[in-house]
N, C-alpha and C. Protein backbone atom coordinates (compact mmCIF):
# COMPACT_ATOMS: atom_id res chain seq x y z
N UNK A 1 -44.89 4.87 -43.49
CA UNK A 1 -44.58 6.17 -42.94
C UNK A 1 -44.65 6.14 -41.40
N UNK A 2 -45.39 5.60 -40.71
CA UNK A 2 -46.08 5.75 -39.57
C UNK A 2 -44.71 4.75 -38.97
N UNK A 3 -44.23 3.46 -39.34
CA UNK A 3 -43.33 2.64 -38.91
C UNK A 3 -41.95 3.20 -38.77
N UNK A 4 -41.72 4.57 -39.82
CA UNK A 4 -40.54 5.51 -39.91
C UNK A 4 -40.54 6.19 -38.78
N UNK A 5 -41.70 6.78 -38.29
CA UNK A 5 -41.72 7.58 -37.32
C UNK A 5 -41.78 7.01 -35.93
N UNK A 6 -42.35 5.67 -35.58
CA UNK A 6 -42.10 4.79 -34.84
C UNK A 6 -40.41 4.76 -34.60
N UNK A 7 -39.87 4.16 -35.40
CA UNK A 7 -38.17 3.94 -35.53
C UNK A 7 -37.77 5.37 -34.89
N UNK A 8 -38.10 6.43 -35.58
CA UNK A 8 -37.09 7.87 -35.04
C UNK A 8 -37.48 8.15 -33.64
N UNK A 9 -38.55 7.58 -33.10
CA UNK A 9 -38.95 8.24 -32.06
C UNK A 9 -38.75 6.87 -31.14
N UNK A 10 -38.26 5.56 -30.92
CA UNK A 10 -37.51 4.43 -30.07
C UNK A 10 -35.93 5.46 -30.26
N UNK A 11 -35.67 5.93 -31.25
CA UNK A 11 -33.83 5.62 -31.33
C UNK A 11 -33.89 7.14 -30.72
N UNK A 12 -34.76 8.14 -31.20
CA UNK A 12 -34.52 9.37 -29.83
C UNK A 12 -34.32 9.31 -28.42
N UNK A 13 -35.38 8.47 -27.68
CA UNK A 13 -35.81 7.83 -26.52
C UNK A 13 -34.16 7.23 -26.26
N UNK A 14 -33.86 6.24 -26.94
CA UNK A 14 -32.29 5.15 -26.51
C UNK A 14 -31.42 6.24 -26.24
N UNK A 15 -31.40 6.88 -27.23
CA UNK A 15 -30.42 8.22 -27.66
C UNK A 15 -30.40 8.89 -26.15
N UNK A 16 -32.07 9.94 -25.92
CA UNK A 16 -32.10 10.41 -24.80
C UNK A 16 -31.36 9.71 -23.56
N UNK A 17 -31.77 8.56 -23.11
CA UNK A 17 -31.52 7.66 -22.31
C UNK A 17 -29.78 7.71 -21.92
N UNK A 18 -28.90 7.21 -22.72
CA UNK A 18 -27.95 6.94 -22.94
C UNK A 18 -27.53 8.53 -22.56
N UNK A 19 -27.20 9.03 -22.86
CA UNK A 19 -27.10 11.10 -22.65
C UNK A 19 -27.59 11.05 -21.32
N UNK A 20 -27.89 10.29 -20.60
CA UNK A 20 -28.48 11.19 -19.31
C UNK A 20 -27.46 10.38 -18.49
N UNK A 21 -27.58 9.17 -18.81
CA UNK A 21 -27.09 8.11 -17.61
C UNK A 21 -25.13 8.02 -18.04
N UNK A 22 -24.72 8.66 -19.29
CA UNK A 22 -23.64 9.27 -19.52
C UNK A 22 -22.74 10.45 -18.72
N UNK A 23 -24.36 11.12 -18.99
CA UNK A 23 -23.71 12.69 -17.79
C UNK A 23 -23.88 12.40 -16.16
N UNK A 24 -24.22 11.27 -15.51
CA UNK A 24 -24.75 11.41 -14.33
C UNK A 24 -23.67 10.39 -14.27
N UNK A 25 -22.73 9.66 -15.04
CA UNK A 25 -21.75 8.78 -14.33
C UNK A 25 -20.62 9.73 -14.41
N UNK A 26 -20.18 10.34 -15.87
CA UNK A 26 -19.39 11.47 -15.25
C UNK A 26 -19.05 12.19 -13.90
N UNK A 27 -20.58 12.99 -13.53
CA UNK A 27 -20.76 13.23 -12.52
C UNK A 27 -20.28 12.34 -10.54
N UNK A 28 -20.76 11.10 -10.76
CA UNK A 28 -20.14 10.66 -9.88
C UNK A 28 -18.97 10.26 -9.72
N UNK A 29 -17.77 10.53 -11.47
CA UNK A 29 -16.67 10.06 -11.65
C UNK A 29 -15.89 11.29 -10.85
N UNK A 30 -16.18 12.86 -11.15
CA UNK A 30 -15.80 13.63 -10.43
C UNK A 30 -16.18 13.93 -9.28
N UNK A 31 -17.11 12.93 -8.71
CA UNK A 31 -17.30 13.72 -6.67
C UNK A 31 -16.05 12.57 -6.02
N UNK A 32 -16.49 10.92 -7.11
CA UNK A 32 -15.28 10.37 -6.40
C UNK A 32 -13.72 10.92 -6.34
N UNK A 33 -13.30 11.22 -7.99
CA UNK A 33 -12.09 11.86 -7.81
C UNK A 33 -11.68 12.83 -6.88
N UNK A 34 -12.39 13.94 -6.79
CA UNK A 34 -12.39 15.20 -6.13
C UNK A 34 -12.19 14.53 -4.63
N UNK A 35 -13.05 13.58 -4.18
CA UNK A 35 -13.13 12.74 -2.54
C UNK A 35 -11.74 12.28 -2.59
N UNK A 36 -11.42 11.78 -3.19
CA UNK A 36 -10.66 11.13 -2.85
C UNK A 36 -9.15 11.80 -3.07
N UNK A 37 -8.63 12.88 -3.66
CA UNK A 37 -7.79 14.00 -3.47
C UNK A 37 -7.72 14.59 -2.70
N UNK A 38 -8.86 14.77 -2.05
CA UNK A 38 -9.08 15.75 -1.07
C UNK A 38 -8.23 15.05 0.28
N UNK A 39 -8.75 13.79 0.28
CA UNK A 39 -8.58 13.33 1.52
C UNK A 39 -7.03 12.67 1.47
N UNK A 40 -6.55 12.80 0.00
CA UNK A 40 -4.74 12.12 -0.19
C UNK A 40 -4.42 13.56 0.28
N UNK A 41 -4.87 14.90 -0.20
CA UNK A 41 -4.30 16.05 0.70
C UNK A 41 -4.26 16.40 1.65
N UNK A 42 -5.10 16.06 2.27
CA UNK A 42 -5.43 16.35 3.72
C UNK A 42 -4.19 15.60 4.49
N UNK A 43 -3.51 13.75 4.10
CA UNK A 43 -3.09 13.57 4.58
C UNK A 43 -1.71 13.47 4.19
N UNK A 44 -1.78 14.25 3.44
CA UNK A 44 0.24 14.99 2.55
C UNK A 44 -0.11 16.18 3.61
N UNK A 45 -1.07 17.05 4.01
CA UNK A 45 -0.17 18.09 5.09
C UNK A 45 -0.08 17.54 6.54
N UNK A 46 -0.68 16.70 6.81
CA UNK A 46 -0.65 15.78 7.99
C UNK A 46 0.65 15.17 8.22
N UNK A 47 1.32 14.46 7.15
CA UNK A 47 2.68 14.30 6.90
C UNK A 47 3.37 15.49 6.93
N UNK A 48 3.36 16.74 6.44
CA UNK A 48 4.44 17.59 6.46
C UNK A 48 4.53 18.07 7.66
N UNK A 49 3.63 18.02 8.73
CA UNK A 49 3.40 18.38 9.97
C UNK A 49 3.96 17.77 10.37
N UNK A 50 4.03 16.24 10.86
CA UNK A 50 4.48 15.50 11.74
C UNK A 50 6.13 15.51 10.92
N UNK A 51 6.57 15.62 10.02
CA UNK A 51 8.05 15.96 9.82
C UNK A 51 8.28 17.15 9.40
N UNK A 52 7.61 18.36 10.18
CA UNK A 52 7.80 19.47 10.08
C UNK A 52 8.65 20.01 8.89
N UNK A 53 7.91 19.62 8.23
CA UNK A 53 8.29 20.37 6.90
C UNK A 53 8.18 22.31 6.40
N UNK A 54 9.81 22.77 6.35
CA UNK A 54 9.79 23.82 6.44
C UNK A 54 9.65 24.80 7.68
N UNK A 55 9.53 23.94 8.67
CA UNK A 55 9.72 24.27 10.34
C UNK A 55 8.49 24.65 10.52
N UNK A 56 7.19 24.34 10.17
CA UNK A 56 6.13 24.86 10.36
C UNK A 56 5.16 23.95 10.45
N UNK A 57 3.68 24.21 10.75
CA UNK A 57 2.83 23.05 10.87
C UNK A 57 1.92 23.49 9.25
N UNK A 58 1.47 22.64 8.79
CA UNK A 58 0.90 22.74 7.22
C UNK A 58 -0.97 22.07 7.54
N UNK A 59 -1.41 22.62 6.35
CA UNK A 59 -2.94 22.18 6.55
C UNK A 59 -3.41 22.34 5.34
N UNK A 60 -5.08 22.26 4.80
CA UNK A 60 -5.78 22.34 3.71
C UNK A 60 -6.67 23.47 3.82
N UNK A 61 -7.06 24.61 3.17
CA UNK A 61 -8.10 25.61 3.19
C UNK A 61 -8.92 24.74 2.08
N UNK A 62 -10.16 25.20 2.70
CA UNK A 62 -11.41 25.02 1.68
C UNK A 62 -12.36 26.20 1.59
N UNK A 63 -12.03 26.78 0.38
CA UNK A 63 -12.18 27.99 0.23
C UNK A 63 -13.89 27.97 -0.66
N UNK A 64 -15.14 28.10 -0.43
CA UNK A 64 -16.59 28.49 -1.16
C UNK A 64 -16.72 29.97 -0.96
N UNK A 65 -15.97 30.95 -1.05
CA UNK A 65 -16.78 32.45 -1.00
C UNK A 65 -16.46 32.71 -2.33
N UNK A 66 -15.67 32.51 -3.35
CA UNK A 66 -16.01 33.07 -4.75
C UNK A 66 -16.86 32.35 -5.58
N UNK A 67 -16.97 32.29 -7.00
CA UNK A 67 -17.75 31.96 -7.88
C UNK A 67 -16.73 30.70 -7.84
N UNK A 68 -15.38 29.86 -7.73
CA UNK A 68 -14.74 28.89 -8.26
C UNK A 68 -14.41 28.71 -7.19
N UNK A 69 -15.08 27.42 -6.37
CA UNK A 69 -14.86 27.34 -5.20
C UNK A 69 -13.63 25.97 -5.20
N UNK A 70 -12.54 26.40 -3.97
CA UNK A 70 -10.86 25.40 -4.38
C UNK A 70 -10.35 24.99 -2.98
N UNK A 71 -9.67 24.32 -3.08
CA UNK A 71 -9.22 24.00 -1.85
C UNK A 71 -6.92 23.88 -2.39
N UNK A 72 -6.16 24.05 -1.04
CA UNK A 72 -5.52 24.80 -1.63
C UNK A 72 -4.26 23.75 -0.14
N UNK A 73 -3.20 23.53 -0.27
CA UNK A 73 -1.98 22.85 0.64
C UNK A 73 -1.62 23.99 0.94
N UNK A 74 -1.12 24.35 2.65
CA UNK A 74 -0.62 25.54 2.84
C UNK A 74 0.15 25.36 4.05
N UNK A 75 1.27 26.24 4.36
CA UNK A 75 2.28 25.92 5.10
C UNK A 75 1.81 26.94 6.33
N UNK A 76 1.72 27.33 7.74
CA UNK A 76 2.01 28.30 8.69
C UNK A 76 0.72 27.92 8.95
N UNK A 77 0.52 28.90 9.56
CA UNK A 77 -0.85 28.79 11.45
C UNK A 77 -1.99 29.66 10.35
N UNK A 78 -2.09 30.44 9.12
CA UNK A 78 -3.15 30.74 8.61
C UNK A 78 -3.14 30.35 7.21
N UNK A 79 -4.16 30.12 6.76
CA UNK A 79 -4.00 30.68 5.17
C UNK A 79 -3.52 32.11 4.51
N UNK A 80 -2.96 31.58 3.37
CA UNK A 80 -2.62 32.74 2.47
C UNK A 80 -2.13 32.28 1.84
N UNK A 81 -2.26 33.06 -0.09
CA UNK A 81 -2.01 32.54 -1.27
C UNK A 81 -0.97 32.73 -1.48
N UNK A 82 -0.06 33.55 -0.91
CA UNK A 82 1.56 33.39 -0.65
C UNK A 82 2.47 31.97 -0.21
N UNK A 83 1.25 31.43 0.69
CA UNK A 83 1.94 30.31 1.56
C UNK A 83 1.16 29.20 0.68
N UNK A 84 0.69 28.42 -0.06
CA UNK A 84 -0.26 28.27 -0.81
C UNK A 84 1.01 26.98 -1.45
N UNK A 85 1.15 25.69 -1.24
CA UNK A 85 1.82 25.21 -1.85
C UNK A 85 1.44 23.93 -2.97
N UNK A 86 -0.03 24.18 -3.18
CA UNK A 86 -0.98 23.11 -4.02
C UNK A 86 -2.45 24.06 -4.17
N UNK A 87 -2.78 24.27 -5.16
CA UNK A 87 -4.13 25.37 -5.24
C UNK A 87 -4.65 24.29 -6.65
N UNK A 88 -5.76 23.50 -5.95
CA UNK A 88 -6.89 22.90 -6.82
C UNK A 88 -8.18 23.49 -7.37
N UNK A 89 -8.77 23.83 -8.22
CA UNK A 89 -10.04 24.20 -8.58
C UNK A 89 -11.48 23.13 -8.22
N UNK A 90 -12.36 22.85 -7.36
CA UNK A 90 -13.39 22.02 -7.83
C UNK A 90 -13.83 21.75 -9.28
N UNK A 91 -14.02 20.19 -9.47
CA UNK A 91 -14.39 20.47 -11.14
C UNK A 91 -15.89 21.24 -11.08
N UNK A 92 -16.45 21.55 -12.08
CA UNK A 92 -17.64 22.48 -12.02
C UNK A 92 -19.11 21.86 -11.70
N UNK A 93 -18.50 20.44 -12.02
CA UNK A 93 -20.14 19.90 -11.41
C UNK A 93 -20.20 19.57 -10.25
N UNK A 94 -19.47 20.39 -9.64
CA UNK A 94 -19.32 20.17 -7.81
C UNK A 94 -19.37 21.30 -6.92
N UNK A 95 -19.81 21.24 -5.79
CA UNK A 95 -19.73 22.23 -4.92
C UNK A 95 -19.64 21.88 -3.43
N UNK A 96 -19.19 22.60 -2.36
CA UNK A 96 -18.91 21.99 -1.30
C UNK A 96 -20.68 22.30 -0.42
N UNK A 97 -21.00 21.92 0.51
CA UNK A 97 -22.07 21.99 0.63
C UNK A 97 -21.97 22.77 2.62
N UNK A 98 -20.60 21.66 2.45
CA UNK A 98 -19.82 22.49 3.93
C UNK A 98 -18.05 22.33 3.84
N UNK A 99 -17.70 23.45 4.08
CA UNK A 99 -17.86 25.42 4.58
C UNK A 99 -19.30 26.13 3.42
N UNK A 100 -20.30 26.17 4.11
CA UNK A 100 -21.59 27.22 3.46
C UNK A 100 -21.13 27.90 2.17
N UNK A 101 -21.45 28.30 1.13
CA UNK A 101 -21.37 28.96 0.59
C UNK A 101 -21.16 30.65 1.27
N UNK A 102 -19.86 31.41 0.86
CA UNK A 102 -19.53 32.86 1.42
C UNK A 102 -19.06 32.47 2.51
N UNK A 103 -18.20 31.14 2.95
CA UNK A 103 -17.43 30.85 3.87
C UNK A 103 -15.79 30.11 3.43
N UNK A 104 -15.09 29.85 4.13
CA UNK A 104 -14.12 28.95 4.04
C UNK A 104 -13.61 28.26 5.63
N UNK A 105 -12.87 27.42 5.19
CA UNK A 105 -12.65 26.63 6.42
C UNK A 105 -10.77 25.83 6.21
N UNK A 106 -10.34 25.87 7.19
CA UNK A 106 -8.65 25.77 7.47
C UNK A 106 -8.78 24.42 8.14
N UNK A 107 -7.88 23.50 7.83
CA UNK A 107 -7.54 22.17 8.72
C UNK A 107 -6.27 22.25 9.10
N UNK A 108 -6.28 22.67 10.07
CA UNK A 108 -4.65 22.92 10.37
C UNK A 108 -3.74 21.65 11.49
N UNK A 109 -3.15 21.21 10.55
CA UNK A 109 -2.53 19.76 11.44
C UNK A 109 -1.65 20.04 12.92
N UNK A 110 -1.49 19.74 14.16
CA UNK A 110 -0.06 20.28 14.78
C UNK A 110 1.44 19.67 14.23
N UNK A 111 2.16 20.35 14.34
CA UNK A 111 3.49 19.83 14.29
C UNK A 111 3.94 18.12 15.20
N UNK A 112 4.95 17.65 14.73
CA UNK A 112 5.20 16.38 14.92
C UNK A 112 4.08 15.52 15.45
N UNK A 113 2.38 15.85 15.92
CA UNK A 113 2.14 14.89 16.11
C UNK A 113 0.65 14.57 15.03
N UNK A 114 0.56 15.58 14.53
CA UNK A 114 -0.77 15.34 13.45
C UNK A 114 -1.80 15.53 13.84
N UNK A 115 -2.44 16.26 15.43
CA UNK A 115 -3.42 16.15 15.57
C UNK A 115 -4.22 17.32 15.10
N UNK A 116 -5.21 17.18 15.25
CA UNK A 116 -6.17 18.43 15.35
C UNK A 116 -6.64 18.85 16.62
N UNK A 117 -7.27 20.17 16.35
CA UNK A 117 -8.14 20.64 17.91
C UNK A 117 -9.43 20.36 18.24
N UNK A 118 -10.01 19.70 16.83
CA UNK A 118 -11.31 19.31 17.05
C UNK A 118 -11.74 18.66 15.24
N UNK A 119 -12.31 17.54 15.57
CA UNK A 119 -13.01 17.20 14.36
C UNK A 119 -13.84 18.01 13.40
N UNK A 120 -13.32 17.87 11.92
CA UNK A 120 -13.99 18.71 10.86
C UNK A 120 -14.13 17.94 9.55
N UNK A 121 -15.49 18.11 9.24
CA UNK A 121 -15.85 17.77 8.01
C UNK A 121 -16.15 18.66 6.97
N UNK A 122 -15.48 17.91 6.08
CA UNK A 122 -15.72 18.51 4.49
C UNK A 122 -16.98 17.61 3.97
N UNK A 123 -18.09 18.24 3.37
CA UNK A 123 -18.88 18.05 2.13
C UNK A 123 -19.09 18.38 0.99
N UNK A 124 -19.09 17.41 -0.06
CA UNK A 124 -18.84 18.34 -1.58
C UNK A 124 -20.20 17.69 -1.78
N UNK A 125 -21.01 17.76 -2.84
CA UNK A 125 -22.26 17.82 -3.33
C UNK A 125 -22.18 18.03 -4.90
N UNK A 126 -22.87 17.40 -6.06
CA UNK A 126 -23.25 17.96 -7.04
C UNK A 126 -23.91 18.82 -7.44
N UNK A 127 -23.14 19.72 -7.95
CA UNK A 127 -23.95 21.19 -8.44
C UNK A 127 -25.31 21.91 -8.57
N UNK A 128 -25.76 20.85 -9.15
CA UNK A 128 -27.37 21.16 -9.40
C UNK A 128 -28.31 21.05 -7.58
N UNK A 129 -27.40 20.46 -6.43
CA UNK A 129 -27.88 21.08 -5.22
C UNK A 129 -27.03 22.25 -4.83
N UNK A 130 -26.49 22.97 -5.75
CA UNK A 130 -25.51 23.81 -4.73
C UNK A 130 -26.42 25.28 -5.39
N UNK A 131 -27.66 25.40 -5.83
CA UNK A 131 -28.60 26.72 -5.90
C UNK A 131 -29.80 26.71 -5.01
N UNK A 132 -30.04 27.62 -4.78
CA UNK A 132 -30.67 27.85 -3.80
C UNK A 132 -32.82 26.77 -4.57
N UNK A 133 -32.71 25.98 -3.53
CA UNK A 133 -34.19 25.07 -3.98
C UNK A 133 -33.21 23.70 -4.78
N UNK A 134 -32.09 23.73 -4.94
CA UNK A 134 -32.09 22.40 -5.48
C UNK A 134 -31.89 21.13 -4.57
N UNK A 135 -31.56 20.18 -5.60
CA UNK A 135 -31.33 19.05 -4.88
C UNK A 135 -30.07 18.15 -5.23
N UNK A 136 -29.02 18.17 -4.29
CA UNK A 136 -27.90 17.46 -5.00
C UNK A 136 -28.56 15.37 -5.56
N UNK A 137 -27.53 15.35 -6.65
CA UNK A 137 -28.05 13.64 -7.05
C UNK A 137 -26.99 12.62 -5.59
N UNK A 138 -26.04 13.46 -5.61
CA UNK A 138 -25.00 12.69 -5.40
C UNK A 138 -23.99 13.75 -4.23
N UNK A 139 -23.27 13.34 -3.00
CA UNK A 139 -22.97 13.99 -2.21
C UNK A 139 -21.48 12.58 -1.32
N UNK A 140 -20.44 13.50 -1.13
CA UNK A 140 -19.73 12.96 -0.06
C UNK A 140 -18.92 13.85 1.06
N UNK A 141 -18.59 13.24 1.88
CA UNK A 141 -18.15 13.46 3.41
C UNK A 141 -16.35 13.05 3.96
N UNK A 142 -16.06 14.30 3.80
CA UNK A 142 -14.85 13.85 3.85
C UNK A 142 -14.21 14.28 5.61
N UNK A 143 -14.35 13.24 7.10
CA UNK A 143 -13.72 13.67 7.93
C UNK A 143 -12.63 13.68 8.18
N UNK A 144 -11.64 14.40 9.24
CA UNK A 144 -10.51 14.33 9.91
C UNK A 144 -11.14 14.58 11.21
N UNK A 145 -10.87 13.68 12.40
CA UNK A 145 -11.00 13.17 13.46
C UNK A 145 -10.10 14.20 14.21
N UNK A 146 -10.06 14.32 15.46
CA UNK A 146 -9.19 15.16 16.49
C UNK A 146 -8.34 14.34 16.77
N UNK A 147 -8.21 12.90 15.99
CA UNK A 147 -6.85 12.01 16.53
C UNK A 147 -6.03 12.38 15.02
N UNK A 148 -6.23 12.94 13.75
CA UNK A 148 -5.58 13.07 12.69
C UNK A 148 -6.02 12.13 11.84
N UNK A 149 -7.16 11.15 11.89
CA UNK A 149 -7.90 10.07 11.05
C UNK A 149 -8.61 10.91 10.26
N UNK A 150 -7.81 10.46 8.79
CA UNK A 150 -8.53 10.92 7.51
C UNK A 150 -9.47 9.92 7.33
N UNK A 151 -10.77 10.50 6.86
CA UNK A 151 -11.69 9.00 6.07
C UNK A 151 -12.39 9.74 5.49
N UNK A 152 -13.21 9.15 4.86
CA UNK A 152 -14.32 9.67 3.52
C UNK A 152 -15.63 8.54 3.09
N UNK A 153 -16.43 9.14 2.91
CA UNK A 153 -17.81 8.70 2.85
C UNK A 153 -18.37 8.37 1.42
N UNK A 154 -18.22 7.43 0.25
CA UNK A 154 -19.05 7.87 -0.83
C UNK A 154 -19.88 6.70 -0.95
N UNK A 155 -21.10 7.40 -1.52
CA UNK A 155 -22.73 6.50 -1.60
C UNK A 155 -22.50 5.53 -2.06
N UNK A 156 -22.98 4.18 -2.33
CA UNK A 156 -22.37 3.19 -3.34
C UNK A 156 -24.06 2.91 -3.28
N UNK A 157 -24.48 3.05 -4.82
CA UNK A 157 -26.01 2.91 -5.24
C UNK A 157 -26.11 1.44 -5.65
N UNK A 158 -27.28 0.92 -5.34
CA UNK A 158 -27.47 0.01 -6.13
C UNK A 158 -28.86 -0.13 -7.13
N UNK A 159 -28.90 -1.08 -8.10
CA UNK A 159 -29.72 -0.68 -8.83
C UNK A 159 -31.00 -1.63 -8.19
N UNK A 160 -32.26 -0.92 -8.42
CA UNK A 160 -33.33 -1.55 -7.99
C UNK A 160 -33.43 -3.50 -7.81
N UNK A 161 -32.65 -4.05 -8.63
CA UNK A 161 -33.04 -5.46 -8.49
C UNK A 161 -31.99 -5.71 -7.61
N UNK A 162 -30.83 -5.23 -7.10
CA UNK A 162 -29.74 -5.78 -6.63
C UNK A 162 -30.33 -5.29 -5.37
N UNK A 163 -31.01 -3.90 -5.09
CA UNK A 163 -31.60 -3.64 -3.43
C UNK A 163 -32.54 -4.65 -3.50
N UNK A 164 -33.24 -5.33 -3.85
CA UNK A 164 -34.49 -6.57 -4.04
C UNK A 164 -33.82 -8.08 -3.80
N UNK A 165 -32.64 -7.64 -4.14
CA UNK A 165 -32.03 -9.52 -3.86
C UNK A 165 -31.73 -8.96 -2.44
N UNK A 166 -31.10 -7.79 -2.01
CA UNK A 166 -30.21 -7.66 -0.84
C UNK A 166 -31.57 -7.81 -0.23
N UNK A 167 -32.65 -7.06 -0.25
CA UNK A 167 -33.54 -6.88 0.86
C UNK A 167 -34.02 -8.33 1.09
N UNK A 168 -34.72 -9.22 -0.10
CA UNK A 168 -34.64 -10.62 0.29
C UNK A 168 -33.62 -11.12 1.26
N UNK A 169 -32.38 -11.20 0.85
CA UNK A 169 -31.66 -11.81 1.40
C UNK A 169 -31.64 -11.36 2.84
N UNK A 170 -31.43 -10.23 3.43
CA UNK A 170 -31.22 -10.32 4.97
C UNK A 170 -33.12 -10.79 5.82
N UNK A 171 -33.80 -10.68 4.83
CA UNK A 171 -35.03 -11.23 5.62
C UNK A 171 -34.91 -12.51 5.68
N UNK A 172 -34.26 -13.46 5.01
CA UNK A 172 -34.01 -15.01 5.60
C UNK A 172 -33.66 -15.11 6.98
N UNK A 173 -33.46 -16.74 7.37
CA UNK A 173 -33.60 -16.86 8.80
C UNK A 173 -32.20 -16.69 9.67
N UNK A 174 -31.10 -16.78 8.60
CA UNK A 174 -29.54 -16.94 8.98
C UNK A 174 -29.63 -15.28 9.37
N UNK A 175 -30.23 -14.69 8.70
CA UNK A 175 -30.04 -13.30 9.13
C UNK A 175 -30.59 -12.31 9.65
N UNK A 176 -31.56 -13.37 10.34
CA UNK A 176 -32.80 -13.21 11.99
C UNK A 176 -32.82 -11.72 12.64
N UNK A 177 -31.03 -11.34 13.16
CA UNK A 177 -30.83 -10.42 13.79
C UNK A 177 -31.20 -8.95 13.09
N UNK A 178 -30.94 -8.72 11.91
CA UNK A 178 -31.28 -7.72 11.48
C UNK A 178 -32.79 -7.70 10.13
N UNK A 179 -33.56 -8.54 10.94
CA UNK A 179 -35.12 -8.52 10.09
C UNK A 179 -35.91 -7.17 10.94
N UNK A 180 -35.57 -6.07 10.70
CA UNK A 180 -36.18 -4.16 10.68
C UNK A 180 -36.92 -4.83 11.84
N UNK A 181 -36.61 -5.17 12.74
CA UNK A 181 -37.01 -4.97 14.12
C UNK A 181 -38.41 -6.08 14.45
N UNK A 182 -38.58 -7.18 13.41
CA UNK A 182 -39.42 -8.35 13.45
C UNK A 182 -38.81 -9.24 14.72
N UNK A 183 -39.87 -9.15 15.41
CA UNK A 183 -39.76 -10.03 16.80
C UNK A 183 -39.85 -11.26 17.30
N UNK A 184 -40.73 -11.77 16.11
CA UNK A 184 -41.49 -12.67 16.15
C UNK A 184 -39.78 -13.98 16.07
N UNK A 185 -40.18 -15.32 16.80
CA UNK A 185 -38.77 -15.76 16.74
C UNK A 185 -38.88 -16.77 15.94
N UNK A 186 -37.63 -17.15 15.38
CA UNK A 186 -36.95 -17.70 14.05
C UNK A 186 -38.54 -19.01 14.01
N UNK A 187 -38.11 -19.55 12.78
CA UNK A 187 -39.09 -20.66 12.38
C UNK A 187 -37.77 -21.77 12.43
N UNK A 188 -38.43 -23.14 13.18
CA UNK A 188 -37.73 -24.31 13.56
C UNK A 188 -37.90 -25.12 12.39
N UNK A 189 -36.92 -25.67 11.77
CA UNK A 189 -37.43 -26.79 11.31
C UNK A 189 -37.22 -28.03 11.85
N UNK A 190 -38.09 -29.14 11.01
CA UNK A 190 -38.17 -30.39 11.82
C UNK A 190 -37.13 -31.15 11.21
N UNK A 191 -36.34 -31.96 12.16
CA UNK A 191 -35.44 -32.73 11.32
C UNK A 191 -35.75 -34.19 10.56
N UNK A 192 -35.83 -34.14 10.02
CA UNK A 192 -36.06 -35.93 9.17
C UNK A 192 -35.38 -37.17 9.18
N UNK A 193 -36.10 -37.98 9.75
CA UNK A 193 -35.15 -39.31 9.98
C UNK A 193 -35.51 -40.09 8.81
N UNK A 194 -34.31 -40.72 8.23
CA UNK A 194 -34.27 -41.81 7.13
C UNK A 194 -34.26 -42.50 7.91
């Protein structure tokens, strides 16, 4: 009896296990997707700008003041859901972290040459930091530069033994320069004559 209950309570545990580290890759499957749309949109209105598409300059709103926070392709000098020529939803285990919540924010490209007036970043975050006291697991950074340089930021984790080989590894001697600020200078070895 006691060996039965042993068994149900390992295969709950695996069970549990498996369910968590399931939902938390999901999770980083949609901050990457979402990153990385964001920033193919950003640079489809960057393109419609510099070939003035529709005789106008085009940009991305990133809209957090409702409950379904979206980001949206839009043609002219403001937003509006009239002018609105791509309207995305965030998936739900996401939230932007910047434009604030009860804000939004416009990237508006210039005509033929793509620039901006000043550098702006987008941050999206996983949900469970987007209430007030939480803590996101997982977070990325999506800039556009005042020269029109799209880029994007995502974490790349590693698992405890692989940070343990890396951290070994740059404390060897080939890789002197970056030993966390150890001063002390390299160790010589002696050469050996046959």
């Amino acid at each position: 009896m006691i060996e039965i209950l042993i068994v149900a309570a390992i295969t709950v545990l695996i069970v549990g296990v498996v369910a968590i580290n399931l939902s938390q890759s999901h999770t980083g499957g949609d901050l990457t997707n979402a990153t990385k749309q964001i920033a193919a949109l950003l640079r489809e209105a960057q393109a419609r700008s510099i070939t003035q598409a529709s005789g106008t300059t085009w940009g991305v709103h990133f809209d957090n003041i409702g409950t379904a926070a979206f980001y949206a392709l839009f043609y002219g000098s403001s937003y509006s859901s009239g002018a609105s020529a791509n309207y995305v939803r965030l998936p739900a285990d996401l939230c932007y972290s910047t434009p604030a919540q009860g804000t939004s924010t416009n990237v508006i490209f210039s005509q033929i040459s793509g620039l901006l007036s000043a550098t702006t970043s987008i941050k999206l975050q996983t949900s469970n930091g987007c209430t007030s006291g939480g803590t996101a697991t997982a977070s990325s950074t999506i800039t556009v530069n005042g020269a029109g340089l799209v880029s994007y930021y995502l974490p790349h984790y590693l698992c405890p033994r692989q940070e343990s080989n890396l951290h070994h590894l740059l404390r060897r001697e080939i890789f002197y320069p970056l030993n966390y600020g150890d001063n002390t200078p390299p160790r010589r070895r002696a050469l050996s004559v046959l």
